[in-house]
PDB file of N, CA and C in Angstrom:
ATOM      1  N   UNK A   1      -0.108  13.206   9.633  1.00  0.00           N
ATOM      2  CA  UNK A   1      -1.432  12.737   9.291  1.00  0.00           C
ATOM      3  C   UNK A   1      -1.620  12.908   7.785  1.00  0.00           C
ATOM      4  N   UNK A   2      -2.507  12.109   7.233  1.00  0.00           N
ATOM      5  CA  UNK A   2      -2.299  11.858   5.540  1.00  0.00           C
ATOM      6  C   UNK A   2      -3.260  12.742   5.262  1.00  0.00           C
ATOM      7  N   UNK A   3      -3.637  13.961   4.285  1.00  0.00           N
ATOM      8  CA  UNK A   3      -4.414  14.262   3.688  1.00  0.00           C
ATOM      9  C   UNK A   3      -5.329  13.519   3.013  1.00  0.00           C
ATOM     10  N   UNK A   4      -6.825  13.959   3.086  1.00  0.00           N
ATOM     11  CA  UNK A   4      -8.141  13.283   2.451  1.00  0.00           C
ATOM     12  C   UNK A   4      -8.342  13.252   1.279  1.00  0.00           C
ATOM     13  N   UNK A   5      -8.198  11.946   0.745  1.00  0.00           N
ATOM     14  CA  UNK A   5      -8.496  12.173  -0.878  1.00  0.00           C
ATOM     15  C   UNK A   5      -9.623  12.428  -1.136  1.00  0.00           C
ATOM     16  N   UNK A   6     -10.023  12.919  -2.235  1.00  0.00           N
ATOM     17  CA  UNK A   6     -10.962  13.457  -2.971  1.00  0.00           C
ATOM     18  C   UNK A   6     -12.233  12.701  -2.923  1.00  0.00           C
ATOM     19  N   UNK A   7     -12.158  11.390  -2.518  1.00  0.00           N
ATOM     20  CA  UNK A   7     -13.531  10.199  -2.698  1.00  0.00           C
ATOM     21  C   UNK A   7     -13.603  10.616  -0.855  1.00  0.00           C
ATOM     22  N   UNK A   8     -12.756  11.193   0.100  1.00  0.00           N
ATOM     23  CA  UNK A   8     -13.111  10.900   1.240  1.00  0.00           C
ATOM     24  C   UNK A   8     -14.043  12.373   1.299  1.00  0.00           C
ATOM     25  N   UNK A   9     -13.180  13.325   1.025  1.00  0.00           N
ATOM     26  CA  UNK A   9     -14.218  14.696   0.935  1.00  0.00           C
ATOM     27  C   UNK A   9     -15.470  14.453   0.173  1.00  0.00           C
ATOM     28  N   UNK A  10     -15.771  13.955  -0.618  1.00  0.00           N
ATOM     29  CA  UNK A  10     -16.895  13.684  -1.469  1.00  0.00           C
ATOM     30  C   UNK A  10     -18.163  12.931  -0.244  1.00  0.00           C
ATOM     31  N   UNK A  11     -17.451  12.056  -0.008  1.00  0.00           N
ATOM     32  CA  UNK A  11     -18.448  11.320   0.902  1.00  0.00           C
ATOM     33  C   UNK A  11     -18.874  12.077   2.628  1.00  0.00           C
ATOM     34  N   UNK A  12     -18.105  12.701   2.598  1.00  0.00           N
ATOM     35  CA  UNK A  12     -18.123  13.209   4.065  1.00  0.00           C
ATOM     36  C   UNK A  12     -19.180  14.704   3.688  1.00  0.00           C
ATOM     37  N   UNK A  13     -18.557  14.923   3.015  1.00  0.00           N
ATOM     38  CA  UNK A  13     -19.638  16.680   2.098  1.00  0.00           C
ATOM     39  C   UNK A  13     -21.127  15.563   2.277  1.00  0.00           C
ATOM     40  N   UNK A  14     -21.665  14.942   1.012  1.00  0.00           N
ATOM     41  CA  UNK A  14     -22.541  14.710   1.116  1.00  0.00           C
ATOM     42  C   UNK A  14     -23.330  13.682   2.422  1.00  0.00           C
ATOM     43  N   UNK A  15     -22.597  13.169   3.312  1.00  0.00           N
ATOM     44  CA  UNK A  15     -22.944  12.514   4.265  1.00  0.00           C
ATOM     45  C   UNK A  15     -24.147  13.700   5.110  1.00  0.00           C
ATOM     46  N   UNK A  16     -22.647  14.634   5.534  1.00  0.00           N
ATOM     47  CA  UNK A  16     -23.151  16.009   6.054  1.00  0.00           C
ATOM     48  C   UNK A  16     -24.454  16.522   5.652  1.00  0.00           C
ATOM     49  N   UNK A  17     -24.404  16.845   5.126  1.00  0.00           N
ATOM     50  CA  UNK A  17     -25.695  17.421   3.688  1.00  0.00           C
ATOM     51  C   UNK A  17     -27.051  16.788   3.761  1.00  0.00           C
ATOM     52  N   UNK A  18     -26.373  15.089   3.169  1.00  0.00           N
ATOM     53  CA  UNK A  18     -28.163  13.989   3.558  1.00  0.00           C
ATOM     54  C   UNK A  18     -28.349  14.149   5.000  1.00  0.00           C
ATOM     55  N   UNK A  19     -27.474  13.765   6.091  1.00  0.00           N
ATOM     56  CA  UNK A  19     -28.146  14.071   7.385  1.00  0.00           C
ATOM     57  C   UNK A  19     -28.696  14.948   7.601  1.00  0.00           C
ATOM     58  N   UNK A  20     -28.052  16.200   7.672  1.00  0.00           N
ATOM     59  CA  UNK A  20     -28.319  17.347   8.184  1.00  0.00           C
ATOM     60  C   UNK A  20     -30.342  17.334   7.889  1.00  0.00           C
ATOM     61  N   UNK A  21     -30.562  17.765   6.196  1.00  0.00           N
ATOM     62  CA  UNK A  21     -31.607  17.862   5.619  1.00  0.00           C
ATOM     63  C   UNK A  21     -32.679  16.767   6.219  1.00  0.00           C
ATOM     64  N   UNK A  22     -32.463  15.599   6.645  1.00  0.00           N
ATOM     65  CA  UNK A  22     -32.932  14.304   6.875  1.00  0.00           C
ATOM     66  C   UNK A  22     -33.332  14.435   8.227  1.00  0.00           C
ATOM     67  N   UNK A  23     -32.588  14.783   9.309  1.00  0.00           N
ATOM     68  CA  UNK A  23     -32.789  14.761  10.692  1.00  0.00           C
ATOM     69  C   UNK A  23     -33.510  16.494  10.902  1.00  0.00           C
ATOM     70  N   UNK A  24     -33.376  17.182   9.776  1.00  0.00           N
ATOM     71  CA  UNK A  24     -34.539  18.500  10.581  1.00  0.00           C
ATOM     72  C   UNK A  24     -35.810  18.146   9.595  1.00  0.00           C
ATOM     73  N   UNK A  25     -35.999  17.412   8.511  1.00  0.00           N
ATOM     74  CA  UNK A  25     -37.263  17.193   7.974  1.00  0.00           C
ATOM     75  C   UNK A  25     -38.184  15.966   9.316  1.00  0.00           C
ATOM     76  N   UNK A  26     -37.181  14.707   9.396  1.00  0.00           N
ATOM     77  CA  UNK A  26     -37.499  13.534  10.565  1.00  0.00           C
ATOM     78  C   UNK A  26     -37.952  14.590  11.874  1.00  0.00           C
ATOM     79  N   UNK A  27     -37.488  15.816  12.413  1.00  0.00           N
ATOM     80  CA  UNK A  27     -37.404  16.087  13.865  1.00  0.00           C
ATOM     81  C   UNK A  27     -38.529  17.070  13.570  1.00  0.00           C
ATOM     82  N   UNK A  28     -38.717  17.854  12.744  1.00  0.00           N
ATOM     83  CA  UNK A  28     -39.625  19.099  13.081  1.00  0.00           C
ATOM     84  C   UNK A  28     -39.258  20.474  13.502  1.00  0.00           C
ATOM     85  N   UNK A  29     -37.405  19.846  13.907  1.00  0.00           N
ATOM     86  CA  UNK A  29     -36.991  21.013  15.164  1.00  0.00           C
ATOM     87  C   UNK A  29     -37.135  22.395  14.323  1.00  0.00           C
ATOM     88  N   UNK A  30     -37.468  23.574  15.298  1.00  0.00           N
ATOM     89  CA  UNK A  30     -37.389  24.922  15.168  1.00  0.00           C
ATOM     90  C   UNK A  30     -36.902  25.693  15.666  1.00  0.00           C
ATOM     91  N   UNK A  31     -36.525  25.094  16.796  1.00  0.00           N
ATOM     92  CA  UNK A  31     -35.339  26.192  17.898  1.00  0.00           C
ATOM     93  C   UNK A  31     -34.107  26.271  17.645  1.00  0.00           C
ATOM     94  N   UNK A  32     -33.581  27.077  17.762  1.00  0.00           N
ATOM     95  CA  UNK A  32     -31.990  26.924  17.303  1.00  0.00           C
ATOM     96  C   UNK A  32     -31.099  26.097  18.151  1.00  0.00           C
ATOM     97  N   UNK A  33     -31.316  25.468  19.320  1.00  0.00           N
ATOM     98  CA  UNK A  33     -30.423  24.899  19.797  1.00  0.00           C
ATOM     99  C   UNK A  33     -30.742  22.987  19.746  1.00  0.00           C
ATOM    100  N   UNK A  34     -31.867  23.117  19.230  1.00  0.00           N
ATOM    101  CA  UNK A  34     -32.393  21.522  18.501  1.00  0.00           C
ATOM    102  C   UNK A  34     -31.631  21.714  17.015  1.00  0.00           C
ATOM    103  N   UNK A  35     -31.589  22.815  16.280  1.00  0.00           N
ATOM    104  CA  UNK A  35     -31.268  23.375  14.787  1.00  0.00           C
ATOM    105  C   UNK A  35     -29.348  22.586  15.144  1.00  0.00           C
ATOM    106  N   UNK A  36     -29.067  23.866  15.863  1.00  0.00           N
ATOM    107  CA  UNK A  36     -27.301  23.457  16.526  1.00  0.00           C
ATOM    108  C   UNK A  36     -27.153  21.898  16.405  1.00  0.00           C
ATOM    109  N   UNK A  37     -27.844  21.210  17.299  1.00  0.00           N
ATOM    110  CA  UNK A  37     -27.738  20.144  17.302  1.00  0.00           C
ATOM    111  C   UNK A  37     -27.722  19.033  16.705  1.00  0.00           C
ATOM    112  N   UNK A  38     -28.517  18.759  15.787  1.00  0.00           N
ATOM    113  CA  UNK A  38     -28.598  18.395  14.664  1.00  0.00           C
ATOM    114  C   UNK A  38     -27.561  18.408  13.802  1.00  0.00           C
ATOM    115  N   UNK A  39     -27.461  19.737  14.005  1.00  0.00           N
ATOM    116  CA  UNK A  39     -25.985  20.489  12.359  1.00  0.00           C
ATOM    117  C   UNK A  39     -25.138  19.430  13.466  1.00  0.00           C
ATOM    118  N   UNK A  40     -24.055  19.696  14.606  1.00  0.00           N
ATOM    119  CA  UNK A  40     -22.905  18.983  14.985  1.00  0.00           C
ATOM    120  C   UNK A  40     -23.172  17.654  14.989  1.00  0.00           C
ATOM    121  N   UNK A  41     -24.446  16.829  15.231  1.00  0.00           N
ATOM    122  CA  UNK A  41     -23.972  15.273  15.085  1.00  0.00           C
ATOM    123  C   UNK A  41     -24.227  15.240  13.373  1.00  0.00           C
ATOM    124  N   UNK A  42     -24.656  16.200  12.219  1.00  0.00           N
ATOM    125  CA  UNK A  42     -24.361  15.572  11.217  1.00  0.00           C
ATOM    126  C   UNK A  42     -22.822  15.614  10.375  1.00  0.00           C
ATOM    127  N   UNK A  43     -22.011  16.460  11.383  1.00  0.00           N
ATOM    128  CA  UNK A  43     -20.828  17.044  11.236  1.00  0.00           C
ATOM    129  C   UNK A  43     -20.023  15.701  11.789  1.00  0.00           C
ATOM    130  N   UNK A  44     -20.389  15.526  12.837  1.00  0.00           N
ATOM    131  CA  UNK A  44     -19.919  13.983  13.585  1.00  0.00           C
ATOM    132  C   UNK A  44     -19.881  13.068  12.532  1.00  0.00           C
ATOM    133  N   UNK A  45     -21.291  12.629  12.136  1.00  0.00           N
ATOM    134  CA  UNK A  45     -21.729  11.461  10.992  1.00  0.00           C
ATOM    135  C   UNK A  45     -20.223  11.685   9.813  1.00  0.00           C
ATOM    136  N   UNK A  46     -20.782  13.173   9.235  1.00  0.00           N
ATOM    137  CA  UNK A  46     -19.775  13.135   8.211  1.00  0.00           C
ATOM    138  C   UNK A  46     -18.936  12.817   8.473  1.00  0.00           C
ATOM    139  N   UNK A  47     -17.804  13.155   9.308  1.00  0.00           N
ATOM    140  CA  UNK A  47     -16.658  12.689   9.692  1.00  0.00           C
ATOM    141  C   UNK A  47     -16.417  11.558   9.891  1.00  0.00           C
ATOM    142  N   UNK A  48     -17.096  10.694  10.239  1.00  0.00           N
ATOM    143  CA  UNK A  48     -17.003   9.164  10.820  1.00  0.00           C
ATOM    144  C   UNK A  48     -17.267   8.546   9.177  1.00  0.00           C
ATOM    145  N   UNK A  49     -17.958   9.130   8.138  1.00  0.00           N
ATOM    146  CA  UNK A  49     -17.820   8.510   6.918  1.00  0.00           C
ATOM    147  C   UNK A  49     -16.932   8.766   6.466  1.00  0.00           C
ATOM    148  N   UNK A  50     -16.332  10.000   6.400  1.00  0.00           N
ATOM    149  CA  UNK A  50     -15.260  10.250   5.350  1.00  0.00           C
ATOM    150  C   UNK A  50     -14.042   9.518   6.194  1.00  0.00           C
ATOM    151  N   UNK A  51     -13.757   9.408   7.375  1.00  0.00           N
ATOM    152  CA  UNK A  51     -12.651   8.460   7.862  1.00  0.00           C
ATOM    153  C   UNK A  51     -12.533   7.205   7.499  1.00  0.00           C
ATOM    154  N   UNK A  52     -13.716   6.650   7.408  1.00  0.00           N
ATOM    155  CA  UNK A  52     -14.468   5.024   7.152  1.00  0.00           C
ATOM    156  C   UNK A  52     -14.148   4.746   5.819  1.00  0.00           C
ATOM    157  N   UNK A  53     -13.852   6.074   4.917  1.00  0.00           N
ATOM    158  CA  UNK A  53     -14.253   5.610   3.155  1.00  0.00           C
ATOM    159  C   UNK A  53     -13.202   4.649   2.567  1.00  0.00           C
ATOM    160  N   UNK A  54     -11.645   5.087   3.193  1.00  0.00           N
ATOM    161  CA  UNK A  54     -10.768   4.090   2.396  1.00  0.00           C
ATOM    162  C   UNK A  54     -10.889   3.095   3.115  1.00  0.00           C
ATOM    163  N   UNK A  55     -11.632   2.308   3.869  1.00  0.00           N
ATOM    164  CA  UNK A  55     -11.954   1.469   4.271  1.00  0.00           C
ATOM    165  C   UNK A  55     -13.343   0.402   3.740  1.00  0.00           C
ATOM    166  N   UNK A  56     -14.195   1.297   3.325  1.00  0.00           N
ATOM    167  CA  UNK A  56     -14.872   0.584   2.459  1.00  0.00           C
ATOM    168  C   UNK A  56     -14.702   0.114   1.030  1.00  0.00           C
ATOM    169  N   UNK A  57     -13.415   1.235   0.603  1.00  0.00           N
ATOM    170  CA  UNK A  57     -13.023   0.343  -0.848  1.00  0.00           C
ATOM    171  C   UNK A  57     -12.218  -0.826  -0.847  1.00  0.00           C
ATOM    172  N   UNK A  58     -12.783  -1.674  -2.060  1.00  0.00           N
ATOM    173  CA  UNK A  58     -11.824  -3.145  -1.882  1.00  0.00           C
ATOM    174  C   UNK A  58     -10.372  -3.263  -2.016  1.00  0.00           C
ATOM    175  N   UNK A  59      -9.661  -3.692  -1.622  1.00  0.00           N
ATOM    176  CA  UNK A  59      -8.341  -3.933  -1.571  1.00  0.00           C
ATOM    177  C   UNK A  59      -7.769  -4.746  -2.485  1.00  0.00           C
ATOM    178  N   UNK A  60      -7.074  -4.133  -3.826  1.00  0.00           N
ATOM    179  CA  UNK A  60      -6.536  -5.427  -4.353  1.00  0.00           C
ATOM    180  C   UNK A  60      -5.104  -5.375  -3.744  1.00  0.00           C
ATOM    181  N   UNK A  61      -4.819  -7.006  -3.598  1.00  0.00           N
ATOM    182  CA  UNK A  61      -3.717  -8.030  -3.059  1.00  0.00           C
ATOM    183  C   UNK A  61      -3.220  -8.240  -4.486  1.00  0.00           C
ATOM    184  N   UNK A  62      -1.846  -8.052  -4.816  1.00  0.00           N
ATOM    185  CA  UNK A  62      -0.884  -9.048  -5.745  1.00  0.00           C
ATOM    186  C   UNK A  62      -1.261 -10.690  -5.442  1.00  0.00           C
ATOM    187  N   UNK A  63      -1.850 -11.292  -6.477  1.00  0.00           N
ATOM    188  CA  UNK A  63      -1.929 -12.802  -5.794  1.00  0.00           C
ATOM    189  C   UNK A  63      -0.533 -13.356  -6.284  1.00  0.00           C
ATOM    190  N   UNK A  64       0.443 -14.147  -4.942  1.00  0.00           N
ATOM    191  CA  UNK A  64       1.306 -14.834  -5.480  1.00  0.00           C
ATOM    192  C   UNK A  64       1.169 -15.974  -6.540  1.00  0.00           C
ATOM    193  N   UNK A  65       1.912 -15.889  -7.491  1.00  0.00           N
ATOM    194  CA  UNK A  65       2.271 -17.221  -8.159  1.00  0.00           C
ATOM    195  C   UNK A  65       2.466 -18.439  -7.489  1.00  0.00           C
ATOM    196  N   UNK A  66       1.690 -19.278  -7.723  1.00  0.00           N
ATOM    197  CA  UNK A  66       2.035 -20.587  -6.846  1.00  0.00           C
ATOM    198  C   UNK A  66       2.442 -21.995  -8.138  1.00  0.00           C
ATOM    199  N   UNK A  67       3.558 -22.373  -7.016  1.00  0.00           N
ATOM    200  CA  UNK A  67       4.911 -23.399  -8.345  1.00  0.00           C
ATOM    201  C   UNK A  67       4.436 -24.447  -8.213  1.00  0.00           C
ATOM    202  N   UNK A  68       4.217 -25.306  -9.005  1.00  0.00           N
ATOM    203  CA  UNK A  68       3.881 -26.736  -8.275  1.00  0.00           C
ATOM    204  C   UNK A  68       4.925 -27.681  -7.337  1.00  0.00           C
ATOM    205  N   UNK A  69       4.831 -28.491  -7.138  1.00  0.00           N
ATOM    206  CA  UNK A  69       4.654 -29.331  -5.668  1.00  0.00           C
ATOM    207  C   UNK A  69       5.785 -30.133  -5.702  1.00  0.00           C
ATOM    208  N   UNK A  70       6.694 -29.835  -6.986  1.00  0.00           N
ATOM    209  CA  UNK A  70       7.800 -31.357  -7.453  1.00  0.00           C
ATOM    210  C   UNK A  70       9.023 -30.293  -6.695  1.00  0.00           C
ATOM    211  N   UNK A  71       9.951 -31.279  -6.404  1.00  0.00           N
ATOM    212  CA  UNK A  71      10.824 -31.482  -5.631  1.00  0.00           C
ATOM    213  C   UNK A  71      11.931 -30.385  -5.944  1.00  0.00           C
ATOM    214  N   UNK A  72      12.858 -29.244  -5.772  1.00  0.00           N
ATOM    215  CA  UNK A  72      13.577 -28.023  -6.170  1.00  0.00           C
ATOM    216  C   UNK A  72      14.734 -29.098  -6.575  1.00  0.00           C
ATOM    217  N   UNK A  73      15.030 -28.445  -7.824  1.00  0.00           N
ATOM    218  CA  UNK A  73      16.841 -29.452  -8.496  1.00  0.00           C
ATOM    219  C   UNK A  73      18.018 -28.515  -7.458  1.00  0.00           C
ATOM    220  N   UNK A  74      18.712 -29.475  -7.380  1.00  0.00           N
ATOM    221  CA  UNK A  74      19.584 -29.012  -6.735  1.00  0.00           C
ATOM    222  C   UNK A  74      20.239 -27.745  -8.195  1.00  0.00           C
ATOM    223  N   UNK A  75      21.220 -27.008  -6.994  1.00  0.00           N
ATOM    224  CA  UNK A  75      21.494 -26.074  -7.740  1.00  0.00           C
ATOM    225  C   UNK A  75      23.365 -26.342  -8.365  1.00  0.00           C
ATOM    226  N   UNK A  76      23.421 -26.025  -9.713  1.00  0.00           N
ATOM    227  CA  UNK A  76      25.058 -26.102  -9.940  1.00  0.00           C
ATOM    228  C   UNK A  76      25.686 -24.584 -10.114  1.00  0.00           C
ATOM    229  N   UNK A  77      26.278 -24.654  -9.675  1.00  0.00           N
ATOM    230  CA  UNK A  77      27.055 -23.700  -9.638  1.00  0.00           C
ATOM    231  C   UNK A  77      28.389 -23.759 -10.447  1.00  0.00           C
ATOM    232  N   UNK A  78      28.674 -23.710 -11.517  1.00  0.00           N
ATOM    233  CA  UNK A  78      30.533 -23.368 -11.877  1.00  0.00           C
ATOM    234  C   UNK A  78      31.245 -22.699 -11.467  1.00  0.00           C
ATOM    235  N   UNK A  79      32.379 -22.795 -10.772  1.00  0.00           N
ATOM    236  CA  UNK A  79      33.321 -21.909 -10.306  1.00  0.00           C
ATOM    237  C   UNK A  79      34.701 -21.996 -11.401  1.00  0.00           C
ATOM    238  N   UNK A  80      35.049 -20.902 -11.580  1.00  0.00           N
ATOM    239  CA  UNK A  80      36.824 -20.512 -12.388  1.00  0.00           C
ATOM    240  C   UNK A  80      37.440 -21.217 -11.994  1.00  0.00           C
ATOM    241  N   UNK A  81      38.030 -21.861 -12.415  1.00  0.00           N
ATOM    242  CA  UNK A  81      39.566 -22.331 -12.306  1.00  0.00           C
ATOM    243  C   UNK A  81      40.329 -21.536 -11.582  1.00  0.00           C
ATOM    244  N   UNK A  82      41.260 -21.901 -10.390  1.00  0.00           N
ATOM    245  CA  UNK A  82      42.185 -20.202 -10.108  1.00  0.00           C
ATOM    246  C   UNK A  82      43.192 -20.200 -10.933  1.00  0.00           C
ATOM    247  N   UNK A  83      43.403 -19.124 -10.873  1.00  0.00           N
ATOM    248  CA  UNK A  83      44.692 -18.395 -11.803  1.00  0.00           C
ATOM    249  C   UNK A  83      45.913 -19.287 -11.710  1.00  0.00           C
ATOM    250  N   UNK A  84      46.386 -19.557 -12.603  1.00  0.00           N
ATOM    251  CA  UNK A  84      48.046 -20.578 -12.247  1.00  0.00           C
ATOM    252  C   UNK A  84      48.705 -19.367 -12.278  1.00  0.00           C
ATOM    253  N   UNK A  85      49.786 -19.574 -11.635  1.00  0.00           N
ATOM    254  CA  UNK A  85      50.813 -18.292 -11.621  1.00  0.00           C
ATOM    255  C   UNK A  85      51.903 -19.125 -12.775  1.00  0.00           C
ATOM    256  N   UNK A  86      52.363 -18.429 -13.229  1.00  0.00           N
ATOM    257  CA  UNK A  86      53.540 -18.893 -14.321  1.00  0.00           C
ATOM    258  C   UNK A  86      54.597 -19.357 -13.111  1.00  0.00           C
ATOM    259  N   UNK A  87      54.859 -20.509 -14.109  1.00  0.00           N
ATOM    260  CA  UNK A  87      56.126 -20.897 -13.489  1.00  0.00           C
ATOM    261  C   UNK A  87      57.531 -21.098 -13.793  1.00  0.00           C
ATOM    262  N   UNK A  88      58.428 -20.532 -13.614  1.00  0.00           N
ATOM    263  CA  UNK A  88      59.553 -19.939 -14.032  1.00  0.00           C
ATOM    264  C   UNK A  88      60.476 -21.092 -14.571  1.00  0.00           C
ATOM    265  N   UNK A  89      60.599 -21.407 -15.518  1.00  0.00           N
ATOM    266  CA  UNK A  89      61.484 -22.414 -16.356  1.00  0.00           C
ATOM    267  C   UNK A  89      63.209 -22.016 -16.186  1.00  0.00           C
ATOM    268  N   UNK A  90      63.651 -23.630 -15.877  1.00  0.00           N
ATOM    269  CA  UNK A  90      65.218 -22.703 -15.814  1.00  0.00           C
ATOM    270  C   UNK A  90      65.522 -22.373 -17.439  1.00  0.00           C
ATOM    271  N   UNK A  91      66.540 -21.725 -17.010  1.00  0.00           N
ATOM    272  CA  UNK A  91      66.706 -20.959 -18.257  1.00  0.00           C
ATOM    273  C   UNK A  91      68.016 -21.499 -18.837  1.00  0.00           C
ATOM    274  N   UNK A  92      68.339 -22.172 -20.142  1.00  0.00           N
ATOM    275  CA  UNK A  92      69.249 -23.221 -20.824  1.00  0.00           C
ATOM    276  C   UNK A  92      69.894 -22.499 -21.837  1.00  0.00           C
ATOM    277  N   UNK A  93      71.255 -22.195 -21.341  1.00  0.00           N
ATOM    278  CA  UNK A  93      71.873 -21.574 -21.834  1.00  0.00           C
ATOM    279  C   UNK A  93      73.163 -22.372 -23.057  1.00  0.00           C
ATOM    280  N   UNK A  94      73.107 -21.947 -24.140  1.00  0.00           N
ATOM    281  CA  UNK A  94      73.649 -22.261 -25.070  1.00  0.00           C
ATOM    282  C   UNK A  94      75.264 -23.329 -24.907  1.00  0.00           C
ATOM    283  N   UNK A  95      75.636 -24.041 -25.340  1.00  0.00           N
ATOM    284  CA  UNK A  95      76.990 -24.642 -24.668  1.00  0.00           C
ATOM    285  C   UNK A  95      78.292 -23.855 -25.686  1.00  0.00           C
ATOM    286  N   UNK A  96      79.192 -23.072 -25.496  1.00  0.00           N
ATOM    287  CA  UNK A  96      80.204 -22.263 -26.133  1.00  0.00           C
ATOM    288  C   UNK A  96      80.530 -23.509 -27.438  1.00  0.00           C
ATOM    289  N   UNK A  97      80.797 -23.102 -28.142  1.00  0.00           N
ATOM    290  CA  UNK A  97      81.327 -23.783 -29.268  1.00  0.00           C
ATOM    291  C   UNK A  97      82.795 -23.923 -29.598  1.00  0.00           C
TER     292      UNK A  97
END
């Protein structure tokens, strides 16, 4: 599993934080198990943002280069010559004098 970058902790901390503060100012609650409650779904929330975050940043794509539309040249290729092997000359030997 990949460790959370730094923009995902950021967002998930303060997700936590605005809910939490938000849903006991909205509720009124005073009991501790309305208090409990509250705290774990803003623990939930956070989490579901900070999972969500590299998902809300935009994605840049490499845009391909696009070639225009005319017809590919055929391709040439040069190939070597092959190697000649020497070829053995008779050998002309002097006539005695």
């Amino acid at each position: 599993m990949p460790r959370p970058t730094v923009a995902q902790l950021a967002y998930g901390s303060c997700a936590v934080i605005f809910a939490t503060f938000t849903m006991l100012l909205l509720s009124g609650a005073t009991s501790p198990l309305a208090i409990a409650v509250i705290a774990v779904s803003a623990l939930a929330l956070g989490l579901l943002v900070a999972m969500t975050a590299p998902l809300l940043a935009p994605r840049r794509r490499p845009v391909a280069v696009q070639r225009p539309a005319a017809a590919p040249e055929p391709v040439r290729a040069t190939v070597p010559s092959p190697v000649r092997e020497k070829v053995r000359e008779p050998v002309h030997e002097r006539a005695a004098s």
